[in-house]
Each structure stands twice: as structure tokens, then as C-alpha cells.
PDB file of N, CA and C in Angstrom:
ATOM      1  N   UNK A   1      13.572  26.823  26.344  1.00  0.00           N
ATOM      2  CA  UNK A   1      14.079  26.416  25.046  1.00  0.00           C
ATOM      3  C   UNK A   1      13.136  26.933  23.960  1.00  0.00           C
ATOM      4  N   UNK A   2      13.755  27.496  22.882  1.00  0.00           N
ATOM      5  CA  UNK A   2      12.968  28.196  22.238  1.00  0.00           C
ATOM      6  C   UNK A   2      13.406  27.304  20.240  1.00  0.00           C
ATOM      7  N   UNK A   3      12.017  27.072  20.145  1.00  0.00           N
ATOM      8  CA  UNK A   3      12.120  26.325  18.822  1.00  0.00           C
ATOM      9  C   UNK A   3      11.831  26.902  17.524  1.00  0.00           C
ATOM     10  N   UNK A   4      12.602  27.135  16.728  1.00  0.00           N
ATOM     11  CA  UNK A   4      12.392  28.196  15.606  1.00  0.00           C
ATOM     12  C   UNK A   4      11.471  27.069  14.891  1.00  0.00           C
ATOM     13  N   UNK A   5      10.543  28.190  14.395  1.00  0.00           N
ATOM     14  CA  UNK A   5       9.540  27.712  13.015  1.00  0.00           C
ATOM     15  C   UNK A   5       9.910  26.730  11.878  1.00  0.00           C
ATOM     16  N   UNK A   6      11.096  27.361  11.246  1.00  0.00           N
ATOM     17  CA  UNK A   6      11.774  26.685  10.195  1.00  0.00           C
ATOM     18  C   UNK A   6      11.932  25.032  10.672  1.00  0.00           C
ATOM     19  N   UNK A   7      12.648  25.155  11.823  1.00  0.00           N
ATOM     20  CA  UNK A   7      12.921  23.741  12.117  1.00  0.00           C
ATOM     21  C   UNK A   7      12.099  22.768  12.466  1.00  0.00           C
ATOM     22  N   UNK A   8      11.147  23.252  12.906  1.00  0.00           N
ATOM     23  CA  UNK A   8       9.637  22.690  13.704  1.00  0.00           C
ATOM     24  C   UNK A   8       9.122  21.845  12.415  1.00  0.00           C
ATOM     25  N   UNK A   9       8.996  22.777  11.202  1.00  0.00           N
ATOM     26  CA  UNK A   9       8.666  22.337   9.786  1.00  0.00           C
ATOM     27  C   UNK A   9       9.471  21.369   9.058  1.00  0.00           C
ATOM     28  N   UNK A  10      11.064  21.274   9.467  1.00  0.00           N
ATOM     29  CA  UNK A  10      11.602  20.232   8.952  1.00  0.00           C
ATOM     30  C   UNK A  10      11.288  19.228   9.478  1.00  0.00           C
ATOM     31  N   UNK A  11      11.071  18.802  10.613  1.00  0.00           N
ATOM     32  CA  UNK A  11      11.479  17.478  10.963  1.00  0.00           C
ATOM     33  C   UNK A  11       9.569  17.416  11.119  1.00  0.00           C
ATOM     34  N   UNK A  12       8.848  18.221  10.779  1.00  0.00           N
ATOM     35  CA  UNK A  12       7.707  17.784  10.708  1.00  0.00           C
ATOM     36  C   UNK A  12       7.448  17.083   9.282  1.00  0.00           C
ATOM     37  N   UNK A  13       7.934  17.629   8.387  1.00  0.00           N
ATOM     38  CA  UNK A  13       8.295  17.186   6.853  1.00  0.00           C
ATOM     39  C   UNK A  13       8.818  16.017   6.537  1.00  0.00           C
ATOM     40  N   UNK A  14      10.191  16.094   7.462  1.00  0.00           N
ATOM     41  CA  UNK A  14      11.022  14.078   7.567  1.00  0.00           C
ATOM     42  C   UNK A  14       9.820  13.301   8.059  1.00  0.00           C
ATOM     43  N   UNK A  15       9.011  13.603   9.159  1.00  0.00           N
ATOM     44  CA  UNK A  15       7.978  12.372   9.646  1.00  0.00           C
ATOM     45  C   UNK A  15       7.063  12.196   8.762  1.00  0.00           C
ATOM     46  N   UNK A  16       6.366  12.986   8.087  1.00  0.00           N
ATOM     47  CA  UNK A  16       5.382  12.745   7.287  1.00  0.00           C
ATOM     48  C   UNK A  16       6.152  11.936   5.668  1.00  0.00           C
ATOM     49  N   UNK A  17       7.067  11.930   5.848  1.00  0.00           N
ATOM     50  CA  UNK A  17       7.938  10.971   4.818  1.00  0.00           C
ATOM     51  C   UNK A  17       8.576   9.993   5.272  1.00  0.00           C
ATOM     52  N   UNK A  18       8.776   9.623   5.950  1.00  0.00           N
ATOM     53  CA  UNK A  18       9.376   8.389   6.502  1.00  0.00           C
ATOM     54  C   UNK A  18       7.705   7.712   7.268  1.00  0.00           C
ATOM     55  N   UNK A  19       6.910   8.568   8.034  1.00  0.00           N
ATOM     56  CA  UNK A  19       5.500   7.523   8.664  1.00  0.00           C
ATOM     57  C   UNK A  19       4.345   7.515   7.906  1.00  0.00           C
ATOM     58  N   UNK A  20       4.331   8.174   6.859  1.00  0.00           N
ATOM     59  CA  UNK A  20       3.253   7.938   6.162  1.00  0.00           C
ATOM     60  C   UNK A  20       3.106   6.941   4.569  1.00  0.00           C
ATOM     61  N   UNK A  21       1.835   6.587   4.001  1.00  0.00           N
ATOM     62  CA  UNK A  21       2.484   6.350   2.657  1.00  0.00           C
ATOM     63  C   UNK A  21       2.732   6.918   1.758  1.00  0.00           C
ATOM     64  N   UNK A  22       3.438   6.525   1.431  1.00  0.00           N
ATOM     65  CA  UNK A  22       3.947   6.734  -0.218  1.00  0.00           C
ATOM     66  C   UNK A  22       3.307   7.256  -1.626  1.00  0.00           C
ATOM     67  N   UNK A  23       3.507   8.090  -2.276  1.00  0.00           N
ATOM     68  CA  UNK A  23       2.972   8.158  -3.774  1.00  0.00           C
ATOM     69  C   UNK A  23       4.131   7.264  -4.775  1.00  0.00           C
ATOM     70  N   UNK A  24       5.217   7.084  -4.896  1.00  0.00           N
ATOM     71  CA  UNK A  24       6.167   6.170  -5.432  1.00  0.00           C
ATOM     72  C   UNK A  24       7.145   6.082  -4.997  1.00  0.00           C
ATOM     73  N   UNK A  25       7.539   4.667  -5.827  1.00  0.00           N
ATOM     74  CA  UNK A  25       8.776   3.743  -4.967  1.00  0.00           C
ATOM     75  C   UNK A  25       9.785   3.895  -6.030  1.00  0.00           C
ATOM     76  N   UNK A  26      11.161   4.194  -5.659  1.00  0.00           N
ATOM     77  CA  UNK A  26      12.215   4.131  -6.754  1.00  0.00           C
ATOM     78  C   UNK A  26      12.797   2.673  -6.656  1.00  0.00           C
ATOM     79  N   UNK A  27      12.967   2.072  -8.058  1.00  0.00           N
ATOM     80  CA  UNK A  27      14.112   0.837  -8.021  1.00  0.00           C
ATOM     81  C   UNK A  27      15.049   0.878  -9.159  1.00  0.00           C
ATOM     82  N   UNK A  28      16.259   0.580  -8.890  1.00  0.00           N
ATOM     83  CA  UNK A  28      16.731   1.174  -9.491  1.00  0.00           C
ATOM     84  C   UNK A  28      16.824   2.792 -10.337  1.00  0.00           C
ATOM     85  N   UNK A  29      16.538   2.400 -11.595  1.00  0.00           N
ATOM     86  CA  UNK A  29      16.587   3.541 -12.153  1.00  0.00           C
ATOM     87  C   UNK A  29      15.151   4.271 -12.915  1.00  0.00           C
ATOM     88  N   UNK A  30      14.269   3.197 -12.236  1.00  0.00           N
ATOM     89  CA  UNK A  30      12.427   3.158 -12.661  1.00  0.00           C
ATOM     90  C   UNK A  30      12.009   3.555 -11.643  1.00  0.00           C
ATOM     91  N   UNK A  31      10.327   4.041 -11.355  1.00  0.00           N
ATOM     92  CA  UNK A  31       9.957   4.804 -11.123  1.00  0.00           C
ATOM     93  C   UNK A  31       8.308   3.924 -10.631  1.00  0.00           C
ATOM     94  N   UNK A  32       7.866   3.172 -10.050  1.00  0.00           N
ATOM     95  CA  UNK A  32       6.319   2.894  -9.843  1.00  0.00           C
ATOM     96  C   UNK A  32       5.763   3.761  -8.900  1.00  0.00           C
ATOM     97  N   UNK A  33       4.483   4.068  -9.293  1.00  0.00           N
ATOM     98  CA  UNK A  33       3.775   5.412  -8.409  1.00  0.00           C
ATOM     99  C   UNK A  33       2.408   4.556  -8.324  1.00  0.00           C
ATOM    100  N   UNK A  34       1.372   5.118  -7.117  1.00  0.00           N
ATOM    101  CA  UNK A  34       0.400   4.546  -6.914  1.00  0.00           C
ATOM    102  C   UNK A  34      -0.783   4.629  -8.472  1.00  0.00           C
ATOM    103  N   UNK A  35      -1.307   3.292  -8.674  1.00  0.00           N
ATOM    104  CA  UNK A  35      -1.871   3.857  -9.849  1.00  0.00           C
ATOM    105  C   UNK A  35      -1.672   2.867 -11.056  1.00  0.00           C
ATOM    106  N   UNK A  36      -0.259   2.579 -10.783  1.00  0.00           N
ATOM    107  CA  UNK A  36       0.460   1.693 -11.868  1.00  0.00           C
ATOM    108  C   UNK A  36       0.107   0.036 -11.924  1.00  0.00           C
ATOM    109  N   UNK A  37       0.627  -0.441 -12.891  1.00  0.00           N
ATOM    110  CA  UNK A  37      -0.157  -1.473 -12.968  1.00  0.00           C
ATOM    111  C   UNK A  37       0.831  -2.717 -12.488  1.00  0.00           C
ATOM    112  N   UNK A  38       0.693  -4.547 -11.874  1.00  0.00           N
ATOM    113  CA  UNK A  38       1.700  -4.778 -11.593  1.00  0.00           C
ATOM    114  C   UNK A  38       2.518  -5.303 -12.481  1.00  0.00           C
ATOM    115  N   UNK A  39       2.277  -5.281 -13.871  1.00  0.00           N
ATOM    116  CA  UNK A  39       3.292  -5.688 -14.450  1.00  0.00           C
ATOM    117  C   UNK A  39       4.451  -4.686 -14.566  1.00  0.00           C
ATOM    118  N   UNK A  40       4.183  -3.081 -14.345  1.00  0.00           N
ATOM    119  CA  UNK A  40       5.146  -2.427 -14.306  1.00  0.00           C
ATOM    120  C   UNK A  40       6.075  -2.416 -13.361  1.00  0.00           C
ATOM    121  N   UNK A  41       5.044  -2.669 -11.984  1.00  0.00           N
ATOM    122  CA  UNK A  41       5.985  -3.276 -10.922  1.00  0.00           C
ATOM    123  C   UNK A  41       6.928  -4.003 -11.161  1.00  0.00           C
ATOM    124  N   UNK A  42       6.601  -5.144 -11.191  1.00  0.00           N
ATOM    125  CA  UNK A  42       7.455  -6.139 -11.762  1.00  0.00           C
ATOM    126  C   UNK A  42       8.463  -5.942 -12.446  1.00  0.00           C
ATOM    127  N   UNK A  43       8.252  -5.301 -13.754  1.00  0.00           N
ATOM    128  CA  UNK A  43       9.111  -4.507 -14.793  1.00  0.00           C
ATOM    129  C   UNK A  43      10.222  -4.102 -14.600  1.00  0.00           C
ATOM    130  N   UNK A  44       9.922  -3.192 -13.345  1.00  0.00           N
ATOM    131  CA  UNK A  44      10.822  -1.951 -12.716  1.00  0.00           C
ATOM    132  C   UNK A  44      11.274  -2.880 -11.410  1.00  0.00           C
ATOM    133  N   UNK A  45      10.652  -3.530 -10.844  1.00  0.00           N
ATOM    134  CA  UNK A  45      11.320  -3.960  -9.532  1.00  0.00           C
ATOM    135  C   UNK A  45      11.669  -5.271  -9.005  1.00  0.00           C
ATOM    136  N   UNK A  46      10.967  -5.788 -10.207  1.00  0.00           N
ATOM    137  CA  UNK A  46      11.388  -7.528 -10.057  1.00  0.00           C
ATOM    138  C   UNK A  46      10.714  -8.385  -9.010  1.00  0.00           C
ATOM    139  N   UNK A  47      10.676  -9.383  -8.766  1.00  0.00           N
ATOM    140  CA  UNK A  47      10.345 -10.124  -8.058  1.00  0.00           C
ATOM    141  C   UNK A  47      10.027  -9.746  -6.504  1.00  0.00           C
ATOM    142  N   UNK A  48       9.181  -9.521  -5.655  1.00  0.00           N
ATOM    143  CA  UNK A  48       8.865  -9.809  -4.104  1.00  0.00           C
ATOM    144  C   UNK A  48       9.706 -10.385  -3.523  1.00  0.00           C
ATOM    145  N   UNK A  49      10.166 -10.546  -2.854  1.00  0.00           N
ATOM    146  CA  UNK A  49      10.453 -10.906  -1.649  1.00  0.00           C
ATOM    147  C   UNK A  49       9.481 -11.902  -0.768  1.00  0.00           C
ATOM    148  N   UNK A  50       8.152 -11.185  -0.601  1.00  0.00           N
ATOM    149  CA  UNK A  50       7.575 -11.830  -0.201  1.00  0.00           C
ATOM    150  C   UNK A  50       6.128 -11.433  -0.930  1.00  0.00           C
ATOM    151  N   UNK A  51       4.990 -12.328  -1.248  1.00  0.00           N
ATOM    152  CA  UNK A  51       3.840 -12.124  -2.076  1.00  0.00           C
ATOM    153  C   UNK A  51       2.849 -12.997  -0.815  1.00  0.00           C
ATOM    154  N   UNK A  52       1.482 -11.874  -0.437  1.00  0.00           N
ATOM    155  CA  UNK A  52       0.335 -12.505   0.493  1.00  0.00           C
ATOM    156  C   UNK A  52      -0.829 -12.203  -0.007  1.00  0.00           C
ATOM    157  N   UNK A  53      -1.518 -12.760   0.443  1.00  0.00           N
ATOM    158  CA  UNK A  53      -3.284 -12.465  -0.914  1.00  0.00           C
ATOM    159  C   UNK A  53      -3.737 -12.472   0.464  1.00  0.00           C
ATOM    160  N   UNK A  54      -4.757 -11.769   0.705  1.00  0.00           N
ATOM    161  CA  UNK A  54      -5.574 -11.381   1.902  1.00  0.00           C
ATOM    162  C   UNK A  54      -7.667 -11.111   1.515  1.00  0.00           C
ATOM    163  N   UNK A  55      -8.265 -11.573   2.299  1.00  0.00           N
ATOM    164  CA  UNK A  55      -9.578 -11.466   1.739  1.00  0.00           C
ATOM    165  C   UNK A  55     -10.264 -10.127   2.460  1.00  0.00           C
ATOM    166  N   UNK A  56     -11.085  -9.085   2.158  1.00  0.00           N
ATOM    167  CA  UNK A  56     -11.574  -8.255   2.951  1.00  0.00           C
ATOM    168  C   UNK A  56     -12.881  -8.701   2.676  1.00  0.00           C
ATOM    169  N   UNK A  57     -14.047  -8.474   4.126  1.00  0.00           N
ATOM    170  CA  UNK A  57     -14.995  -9.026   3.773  1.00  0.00           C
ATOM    171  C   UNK A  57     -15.799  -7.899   3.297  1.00  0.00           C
ATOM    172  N   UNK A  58     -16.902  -7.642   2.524  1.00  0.00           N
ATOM    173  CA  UNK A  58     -17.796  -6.609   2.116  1.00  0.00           C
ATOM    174  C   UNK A  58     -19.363  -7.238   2.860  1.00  0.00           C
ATOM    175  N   UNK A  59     -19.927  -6.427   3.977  1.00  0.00           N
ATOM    176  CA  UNK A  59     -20.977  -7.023   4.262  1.00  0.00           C
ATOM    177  C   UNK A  59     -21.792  -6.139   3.237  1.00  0.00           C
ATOM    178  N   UNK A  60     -23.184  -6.758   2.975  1.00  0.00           N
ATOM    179  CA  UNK A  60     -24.131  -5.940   2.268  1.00  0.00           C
ATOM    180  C   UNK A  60     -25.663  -6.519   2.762  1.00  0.00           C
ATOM    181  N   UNK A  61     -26.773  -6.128   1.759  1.00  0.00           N
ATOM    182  CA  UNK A  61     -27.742  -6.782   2.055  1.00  0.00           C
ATOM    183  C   UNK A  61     -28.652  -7.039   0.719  1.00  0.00           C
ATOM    184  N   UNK A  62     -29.570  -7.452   0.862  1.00  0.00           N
ATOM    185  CA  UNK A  62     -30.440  -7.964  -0.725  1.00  0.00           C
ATOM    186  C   UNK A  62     -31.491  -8.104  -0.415  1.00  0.00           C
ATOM    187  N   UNK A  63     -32.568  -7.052  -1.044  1.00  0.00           N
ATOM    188  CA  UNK A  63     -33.860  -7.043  -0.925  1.00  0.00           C
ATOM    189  C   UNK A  63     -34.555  -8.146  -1.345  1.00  0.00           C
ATOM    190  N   UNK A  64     -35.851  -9.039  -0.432  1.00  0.00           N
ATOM    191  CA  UNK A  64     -36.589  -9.863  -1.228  1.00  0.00           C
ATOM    192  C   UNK A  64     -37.832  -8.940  -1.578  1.00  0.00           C
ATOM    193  N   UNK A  65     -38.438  -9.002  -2.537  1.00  0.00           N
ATOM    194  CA  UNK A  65     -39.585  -8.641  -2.802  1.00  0.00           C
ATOM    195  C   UNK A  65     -41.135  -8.885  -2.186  1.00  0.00           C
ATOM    196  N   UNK A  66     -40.892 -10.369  -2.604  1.00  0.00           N
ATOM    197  CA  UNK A  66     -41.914 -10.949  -2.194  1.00  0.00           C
ATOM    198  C   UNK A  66     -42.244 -11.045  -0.292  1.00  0.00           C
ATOM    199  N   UNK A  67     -41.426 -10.843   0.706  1.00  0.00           N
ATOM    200  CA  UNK A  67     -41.641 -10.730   1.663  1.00  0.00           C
ATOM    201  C   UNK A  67     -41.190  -9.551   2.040  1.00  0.00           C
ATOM    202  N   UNK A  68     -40.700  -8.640   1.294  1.00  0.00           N
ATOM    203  CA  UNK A  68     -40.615  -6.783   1.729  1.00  0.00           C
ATOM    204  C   UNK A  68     -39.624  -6.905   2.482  1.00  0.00           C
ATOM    205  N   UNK A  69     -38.561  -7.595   2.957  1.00  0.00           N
ATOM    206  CA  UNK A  69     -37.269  -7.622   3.920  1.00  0.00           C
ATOM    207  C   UNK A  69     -36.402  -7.845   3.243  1.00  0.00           C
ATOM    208  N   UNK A  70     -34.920  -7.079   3.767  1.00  0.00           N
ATOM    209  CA  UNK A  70     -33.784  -7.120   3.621  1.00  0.00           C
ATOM    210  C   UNK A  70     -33.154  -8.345   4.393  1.00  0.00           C
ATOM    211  N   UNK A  71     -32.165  -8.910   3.662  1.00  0.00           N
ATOM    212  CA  UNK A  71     -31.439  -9.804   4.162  1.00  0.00           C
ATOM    213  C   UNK A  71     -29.840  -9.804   3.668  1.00  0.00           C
ATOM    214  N   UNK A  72     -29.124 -10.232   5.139  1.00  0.00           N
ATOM    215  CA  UNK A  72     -27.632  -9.852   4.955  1.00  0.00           C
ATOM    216  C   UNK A  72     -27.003 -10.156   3.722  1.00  0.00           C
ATOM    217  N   UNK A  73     -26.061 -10.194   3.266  1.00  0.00           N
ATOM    218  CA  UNK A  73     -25.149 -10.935   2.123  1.00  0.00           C
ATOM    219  C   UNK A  73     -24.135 -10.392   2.055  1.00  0.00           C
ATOM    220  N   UNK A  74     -23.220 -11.949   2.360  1.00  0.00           N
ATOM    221  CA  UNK A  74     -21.634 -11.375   1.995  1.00  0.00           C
ATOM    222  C   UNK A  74     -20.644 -11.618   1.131  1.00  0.00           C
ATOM    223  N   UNK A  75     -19.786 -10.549   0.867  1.00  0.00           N
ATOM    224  CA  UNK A  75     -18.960 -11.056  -0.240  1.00  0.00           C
ATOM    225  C   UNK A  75     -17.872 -10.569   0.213  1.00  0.00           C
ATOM    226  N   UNK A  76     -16.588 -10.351  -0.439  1.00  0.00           N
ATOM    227  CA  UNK A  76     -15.584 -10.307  -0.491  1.00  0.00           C
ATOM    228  C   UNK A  76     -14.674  -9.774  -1.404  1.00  0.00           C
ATOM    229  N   UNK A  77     -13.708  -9.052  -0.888  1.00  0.00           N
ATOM    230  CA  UNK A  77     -13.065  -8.472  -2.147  1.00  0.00           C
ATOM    231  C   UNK A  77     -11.310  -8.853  -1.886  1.00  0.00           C
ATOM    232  N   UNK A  78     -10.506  -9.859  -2.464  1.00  0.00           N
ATOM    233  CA  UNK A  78      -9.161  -9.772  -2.639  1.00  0.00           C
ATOM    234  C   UNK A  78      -8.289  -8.931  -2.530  1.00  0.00           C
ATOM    235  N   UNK A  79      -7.006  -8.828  -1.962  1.00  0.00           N
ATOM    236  CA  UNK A  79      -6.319  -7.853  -2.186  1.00  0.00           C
ATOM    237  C   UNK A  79      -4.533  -8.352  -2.386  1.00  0.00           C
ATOM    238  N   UNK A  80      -3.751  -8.010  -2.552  1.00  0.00           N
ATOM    239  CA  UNK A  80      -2.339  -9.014  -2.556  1.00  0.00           C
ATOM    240  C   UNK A  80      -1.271  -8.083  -1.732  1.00  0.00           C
ATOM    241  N   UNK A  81      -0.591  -7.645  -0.908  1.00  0.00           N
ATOM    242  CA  UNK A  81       0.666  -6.996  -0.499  1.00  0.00           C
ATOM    243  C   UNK A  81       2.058  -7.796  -0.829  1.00  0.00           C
ATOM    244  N   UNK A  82       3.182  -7.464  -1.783  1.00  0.00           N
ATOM    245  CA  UNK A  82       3.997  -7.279  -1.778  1.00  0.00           C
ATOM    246  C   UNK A  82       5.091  -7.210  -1.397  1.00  0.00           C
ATOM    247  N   UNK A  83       6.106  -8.086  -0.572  1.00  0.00           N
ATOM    248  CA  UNK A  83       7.029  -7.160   0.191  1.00  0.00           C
ATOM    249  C   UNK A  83       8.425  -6.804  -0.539  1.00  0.00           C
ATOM    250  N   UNK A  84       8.880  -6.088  -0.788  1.00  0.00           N
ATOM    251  CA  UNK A  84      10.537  -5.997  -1.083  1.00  0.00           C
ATOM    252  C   UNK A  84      11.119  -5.280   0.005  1.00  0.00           C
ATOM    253  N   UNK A  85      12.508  -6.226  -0.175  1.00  0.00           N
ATOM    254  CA  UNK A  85      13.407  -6.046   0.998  1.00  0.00           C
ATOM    255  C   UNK A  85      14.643  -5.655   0.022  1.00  0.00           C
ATOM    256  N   UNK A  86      14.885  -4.277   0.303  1.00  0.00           N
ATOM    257  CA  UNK A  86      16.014  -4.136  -0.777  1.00  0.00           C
ATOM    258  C   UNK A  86      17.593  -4.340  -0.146  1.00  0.00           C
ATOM    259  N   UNK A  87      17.584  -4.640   1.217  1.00  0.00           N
ATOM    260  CA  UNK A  87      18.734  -4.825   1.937  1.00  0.00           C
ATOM    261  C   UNK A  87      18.986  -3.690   2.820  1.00  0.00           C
ATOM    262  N   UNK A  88      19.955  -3.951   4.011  1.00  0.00           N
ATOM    263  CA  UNK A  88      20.194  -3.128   5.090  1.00  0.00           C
ATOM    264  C   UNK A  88      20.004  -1.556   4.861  1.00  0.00           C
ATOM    265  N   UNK A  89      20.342  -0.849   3.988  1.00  0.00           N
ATOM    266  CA  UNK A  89      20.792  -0.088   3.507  1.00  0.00           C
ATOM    267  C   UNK A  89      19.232   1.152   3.187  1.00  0.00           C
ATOM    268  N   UNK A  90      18.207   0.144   3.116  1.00  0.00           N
ATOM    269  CA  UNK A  90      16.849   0.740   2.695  1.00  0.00           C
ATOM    270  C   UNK A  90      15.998   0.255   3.295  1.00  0.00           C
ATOM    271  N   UNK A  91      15.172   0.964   3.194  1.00  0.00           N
ATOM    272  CA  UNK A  91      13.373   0.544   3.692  1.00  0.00           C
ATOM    273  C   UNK A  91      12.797  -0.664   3.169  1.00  0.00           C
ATOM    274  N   UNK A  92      12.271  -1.511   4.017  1.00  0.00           N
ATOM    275  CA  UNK A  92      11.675  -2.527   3.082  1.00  0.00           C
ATOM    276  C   UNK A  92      10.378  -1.971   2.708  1.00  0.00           C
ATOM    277  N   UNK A  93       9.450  -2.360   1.611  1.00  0.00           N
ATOM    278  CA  UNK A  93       8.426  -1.720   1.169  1.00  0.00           C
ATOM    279  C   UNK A  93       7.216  -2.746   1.040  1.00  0.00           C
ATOM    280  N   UNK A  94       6.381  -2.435   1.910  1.00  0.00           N
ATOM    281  CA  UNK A  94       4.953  -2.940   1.269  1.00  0.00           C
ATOM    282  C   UNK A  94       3.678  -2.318   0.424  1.00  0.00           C
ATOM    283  N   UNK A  95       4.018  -3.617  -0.898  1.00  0.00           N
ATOM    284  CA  UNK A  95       2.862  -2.748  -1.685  1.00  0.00           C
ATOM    285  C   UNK A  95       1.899  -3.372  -1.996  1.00  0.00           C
ATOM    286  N   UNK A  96       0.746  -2.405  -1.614  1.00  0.00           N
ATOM    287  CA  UNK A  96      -1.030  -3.241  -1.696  1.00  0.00           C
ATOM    288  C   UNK A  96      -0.662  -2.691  -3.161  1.00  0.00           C
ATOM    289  N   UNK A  97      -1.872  -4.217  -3.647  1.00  0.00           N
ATOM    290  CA  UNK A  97      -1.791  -4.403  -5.181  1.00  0.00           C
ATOM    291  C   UNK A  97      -3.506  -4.494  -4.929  1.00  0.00           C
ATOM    292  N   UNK A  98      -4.929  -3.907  -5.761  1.00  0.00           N
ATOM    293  CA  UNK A  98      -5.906  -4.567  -5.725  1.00  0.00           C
ATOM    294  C   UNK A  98      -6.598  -3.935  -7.080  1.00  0.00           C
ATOM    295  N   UNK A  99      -7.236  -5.520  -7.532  1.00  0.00           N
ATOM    296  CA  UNK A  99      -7.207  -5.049  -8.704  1.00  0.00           C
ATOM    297  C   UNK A  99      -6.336  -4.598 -10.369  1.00  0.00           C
ATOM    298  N   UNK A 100      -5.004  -5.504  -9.968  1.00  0.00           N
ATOM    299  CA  UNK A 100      -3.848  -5.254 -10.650  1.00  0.00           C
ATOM    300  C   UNK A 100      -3.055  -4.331 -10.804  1.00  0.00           C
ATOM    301  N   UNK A 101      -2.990  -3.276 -10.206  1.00  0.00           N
ATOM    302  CA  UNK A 101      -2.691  -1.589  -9.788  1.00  0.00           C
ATOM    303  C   UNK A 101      -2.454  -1.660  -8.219  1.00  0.00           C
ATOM    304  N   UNK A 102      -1.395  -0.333  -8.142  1.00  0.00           N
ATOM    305  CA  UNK A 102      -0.862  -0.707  -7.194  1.00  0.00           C
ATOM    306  C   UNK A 102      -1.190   0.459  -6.381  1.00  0.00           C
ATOM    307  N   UNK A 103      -1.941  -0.299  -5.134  1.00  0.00           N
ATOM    308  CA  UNK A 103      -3.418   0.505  -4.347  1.00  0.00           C
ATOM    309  C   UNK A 103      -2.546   1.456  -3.468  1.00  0.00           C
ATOM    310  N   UNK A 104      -1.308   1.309  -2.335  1.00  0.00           N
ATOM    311  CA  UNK A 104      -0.941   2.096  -1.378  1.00  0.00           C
ATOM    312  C   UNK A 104       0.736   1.746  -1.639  1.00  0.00           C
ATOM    313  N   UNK A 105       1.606   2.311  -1.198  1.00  0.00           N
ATOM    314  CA  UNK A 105       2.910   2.233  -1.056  1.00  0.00           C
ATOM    315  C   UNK A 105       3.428   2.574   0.667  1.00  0.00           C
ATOM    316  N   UNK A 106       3.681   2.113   1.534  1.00  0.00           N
ATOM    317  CA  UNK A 106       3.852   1.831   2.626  1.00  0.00           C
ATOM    318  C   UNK A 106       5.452   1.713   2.789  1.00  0.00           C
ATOM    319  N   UNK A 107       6.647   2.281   3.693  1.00  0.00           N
ATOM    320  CA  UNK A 107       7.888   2.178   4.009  1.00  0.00           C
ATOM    321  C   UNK A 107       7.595   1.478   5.694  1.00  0.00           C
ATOM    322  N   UNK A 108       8.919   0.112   5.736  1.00  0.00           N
ATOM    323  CA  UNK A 108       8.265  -0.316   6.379  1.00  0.00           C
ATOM    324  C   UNK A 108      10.356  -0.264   7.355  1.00  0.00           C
ATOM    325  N   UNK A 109      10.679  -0.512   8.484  1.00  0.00           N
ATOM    326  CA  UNK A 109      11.673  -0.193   8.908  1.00  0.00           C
ATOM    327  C   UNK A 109      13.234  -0.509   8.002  1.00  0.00           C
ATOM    328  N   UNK A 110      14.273  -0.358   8.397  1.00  0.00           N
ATOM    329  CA  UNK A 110      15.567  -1.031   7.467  1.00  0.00           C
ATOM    330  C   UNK A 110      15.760  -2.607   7.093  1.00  0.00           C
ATOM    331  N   UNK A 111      15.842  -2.996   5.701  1.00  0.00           N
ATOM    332  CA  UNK A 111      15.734  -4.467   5.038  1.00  0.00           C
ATOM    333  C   UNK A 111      17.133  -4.806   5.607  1.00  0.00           C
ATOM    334  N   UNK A 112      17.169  -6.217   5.512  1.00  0.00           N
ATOM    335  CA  UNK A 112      18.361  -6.786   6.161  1.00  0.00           C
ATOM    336  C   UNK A 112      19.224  -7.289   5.034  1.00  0.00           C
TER     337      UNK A 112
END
């Protein structure tokens, strides 16, 4: 079986668009791209579906002076994902929000 080039490249093209993320999400007739802020989200796409706040931890460390050693310290940084379910018909979409901007765009299988 012999596989022409051209085609090898299409359906290498469909996967990297359907399994990877996203640079923007269409709703309706608006337009949010990674970058944007969430009130535009909102703006353009209305309400979640579903809204989750998630903590990532940041380990670090903090010099003492007075005894010349490092010692651990941790903090944390927030993040929120998004879900819209636009119905059977489309992808449901998860979008990391961090920082009020909207961090990744993710297609996630067909909304019900």
C-alpha cells in the first residue's frame, strides 16, 4: 500500500487540530484567542457551563543570612478552567484562565 505525501499531510494537519490546543475559540459570531481577557470571554461566550479554581503548588526556597542556609518555602499560584458545552453538535471546550487572561484553549470530545 502506497501512501501519497499530500494525504499523509492532511490527516496529519486534522490531528494536530482536533488533539492539540487551541489559539481561539469561535462563539457565535466573536472571536476569543489565547491572551484575551475574561471579561471578553464572557462577552463573547457567556456563561460556563462549568467554572473550577485549582491551586498549583510553587516550591521555592529563602535564604537565612544569619545561619548561611537555604530553607524550603511554599507558595502557590491559582488557576480557574472553564468548561463550555456548546451541545452535541461541537466540542466542548476547556479554558485555563490565570491571571484574568485566557492561558490555554483545549477541545475536549462532542458536548451533549
Amino acid at each position: 500500500m502506497t501512501i501519497r505525501p499530500g494525504l499523509l499531510l492532511s490527516w496529519l494537519f486534522a490531528l494536530a487540530l482536533v488533539s492539540g490546543p487551541a489559539l481561539a475559540l469561535r462563539c457565535g459570531t466573536g472571536i476569543v484567542s489565547v491572551g484575551d481577557s475574561t471579561l471578553k470571554l464572557l462577552k463573547t461566550c457567556g456563561e460556563p457551563t462549568l467554572k473550577e479554581h485549582f491551586e498549583e503548588p510553587l516550591p521555592g526556597a529563602t535564604y537565612d543570612p544569619w545561619t548561611g542556609a537555604w530553607y524550603p518555602q511554599y507558595g502557590s499560584i491559582g488557576y480557574d478552567i472553564w468548561t463550555y458545552n456548546f451541545g452535541p453538535n461541537r466540542f466542548i471546550q476547556r479554558i485555563t484562565i490565570r491571571n484574568g487572561e485566557v492561558y490555554r484553549i483545549e477541545s475536549q470530545g462532542y458536548g451533549y
